[in-house]
Protein backbone atom coordinates (compact mmCIF):
# COMPACT_ATOMS: atom_id res chain seq x y z
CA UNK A 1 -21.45 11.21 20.18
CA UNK A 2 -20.21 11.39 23.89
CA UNK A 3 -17.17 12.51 24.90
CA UNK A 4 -15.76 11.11 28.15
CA UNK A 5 -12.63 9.63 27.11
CA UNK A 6 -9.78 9.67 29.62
CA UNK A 7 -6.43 10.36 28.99
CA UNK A 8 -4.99 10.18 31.91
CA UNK A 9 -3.35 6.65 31.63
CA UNK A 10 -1.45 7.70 28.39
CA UNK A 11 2.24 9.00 28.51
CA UNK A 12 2.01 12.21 29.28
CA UNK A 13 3.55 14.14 26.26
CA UNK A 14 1.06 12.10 23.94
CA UNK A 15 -2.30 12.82 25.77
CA UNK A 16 -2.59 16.20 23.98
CA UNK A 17 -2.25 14.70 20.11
CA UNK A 18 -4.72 11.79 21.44
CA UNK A 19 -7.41 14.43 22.47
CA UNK A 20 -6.77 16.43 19.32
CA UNK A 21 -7.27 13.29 17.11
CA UNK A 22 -10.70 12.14 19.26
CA UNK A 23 -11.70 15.72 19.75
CA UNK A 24 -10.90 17.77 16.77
CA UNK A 25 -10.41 14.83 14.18
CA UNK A 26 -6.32 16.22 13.60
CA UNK A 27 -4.04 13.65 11.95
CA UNK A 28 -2.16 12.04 14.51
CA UNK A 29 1.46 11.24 14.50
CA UNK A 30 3.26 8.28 13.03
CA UNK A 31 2.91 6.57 16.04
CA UNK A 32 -0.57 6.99 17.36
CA UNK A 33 -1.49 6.27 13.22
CA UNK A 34 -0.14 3.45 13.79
CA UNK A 35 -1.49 2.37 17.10
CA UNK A 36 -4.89 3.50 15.95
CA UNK A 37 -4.61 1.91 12.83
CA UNK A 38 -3.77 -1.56 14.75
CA UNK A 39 -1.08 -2.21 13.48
CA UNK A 40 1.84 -3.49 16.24
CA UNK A 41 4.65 -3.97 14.07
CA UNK A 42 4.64 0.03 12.99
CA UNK A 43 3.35 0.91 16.51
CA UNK A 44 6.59 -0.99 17.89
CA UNK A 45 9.48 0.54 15.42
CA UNK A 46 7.99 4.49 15.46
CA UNK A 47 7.51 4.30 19.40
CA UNK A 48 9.91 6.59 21.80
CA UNK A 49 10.83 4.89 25.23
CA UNK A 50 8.05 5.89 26.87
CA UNK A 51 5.38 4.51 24.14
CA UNK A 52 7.35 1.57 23.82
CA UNK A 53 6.83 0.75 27.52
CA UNK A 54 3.35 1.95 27.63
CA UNK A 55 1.93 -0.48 24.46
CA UNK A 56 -0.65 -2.23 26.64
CA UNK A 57 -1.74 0.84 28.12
CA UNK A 58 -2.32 2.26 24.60
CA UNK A 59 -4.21 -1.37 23.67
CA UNK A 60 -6.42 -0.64 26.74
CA UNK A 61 -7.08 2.96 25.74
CA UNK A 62 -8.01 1.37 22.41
CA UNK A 63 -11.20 0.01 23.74
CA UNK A 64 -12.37 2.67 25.70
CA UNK A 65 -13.09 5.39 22.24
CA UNK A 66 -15.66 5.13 19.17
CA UNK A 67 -15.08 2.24 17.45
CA UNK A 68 -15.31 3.95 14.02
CA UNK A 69 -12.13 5.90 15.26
CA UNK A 70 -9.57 2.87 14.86
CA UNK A 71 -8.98 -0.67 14.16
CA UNK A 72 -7.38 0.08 10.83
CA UNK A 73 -6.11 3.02 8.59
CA UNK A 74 -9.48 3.26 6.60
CA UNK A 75 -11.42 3.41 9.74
CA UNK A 76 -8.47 6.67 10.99
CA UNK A 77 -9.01 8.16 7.56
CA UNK A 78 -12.99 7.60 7.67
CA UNK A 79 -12.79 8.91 11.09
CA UNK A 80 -10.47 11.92 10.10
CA UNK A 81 -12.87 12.70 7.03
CA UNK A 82 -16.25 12.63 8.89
CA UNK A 83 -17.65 15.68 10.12
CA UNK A 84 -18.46 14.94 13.43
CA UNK A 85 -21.30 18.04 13.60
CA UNK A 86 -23.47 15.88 11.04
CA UNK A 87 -25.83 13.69 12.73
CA UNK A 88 -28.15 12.81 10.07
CA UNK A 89 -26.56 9.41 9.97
CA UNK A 90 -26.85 7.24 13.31
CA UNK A 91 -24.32 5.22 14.31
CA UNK A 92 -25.68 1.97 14.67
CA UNK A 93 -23.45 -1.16 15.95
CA UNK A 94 -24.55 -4.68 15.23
CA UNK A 95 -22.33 -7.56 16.96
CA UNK A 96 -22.61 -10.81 15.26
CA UNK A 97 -21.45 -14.19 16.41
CA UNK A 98 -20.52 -16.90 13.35
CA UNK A 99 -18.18 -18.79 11.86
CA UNK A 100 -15.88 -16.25 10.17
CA UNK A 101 -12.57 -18.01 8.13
CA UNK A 102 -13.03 -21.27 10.22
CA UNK A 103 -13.36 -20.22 13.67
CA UNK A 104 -16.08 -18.50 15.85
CA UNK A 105 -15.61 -14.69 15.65
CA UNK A 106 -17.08 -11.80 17.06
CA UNK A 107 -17.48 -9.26 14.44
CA UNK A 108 -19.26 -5.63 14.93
CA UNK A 109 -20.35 -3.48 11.67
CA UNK A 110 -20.79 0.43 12.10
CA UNK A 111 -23.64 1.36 9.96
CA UNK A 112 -23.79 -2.17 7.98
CA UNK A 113 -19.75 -1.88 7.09
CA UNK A 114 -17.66 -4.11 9.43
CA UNK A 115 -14.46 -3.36 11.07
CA UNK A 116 -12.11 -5.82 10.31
CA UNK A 117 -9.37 -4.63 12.01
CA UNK A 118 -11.64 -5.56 15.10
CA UNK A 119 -12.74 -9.51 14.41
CA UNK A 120 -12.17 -11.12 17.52
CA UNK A 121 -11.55 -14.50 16.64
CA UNK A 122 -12.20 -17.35 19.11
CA UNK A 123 -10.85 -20.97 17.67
CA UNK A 124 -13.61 -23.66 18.27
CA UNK A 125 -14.71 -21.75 21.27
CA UNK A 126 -18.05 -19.95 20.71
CA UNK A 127 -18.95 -19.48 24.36
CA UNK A 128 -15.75 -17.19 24.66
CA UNK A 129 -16.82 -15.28 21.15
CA UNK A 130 -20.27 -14.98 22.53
CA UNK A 131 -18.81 -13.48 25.22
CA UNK A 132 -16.67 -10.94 23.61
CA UNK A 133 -19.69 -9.73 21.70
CA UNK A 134 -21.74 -9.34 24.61
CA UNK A 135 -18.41 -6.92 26.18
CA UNK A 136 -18.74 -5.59 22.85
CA UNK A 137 -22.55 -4.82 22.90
CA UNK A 138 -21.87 -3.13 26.21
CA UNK A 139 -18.94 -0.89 25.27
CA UNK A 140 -20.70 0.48 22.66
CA UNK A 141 -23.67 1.44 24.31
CA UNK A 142 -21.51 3.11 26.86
CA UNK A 143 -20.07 4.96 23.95
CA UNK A 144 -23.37 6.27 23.35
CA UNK A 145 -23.87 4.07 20.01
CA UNK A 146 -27.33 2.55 19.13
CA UNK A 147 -26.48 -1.00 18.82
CA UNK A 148 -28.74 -3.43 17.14
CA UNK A 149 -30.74 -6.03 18.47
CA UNK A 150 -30.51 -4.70 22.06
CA UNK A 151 -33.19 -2.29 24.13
């Protein structure tokens, strides 16, 4: 996998435990669990002052790492577990665009299992959920993931 996250947008007294958690695969605190695990609400009440201030920044950081590293506490514990030296076992992204639970979504798998945590959903619109998937599609390619259906 390639590694050319930034941290540099991140308060700076978290961008050490972010790198650890990408880099090393070490169990991140209660609030970067949280953020990583997508969940707001936890994010919110475990953040200092300067996390609380800096949630959108942490939402954009969110889409610039390996999807299999977030989008809900299975995918941080997955992600934790994995040994990132074994690459006998591609990491293939597939995007899909469909009616998901009544509305157009754009949902991505990781090696056939999706990420729910990561469904964008898109109301009656499927020119805006065709649209995610195509952002999708390009993000992970630029993350270095094969990603189905594309050359």
């Amino acid at each position: 996998m390639l590694k050319h996250w930034s941290y540099n947008t991140l308060p700076d007294h978290m961008r050490h435990q972010a790198r650890a958690y990408l880099e090393d695969r070490c169990p991140p605190g209660g609030f970067l669990y949280a953020v990583l695990s997508n969940n707001l609400a936890a994010a919110a009440s475990r953040a200092d002052s300067a996390n609380r201030a800096a949630l959108l920044v942490w939402a954009d950081w969110l889409t610039t790492i390996p999807m299999i590293a977030w989008g809900s506490s299975e995918a941080v514990e997955a992600y934790l577990s994995e040994d990132e030296n074994d690459n006998s076992v591609p990491q293939v992204v597939k995007v899909t665009v469909k009616k998901y639970k009544g509305e157009w979504a754009a949902r991505y798998s990781v090696n056939g299992k999706y990420q729910e945590g990561q469904t964008y959903y898109a109301g009656d619109d499927k020119e805006d959920a065709e649209s995610t998937a195509k952002n999708m599609r390009l993000t992970a390619m630029k993350q270095g993931y094969t990603v189905e259906g594309t050359k």
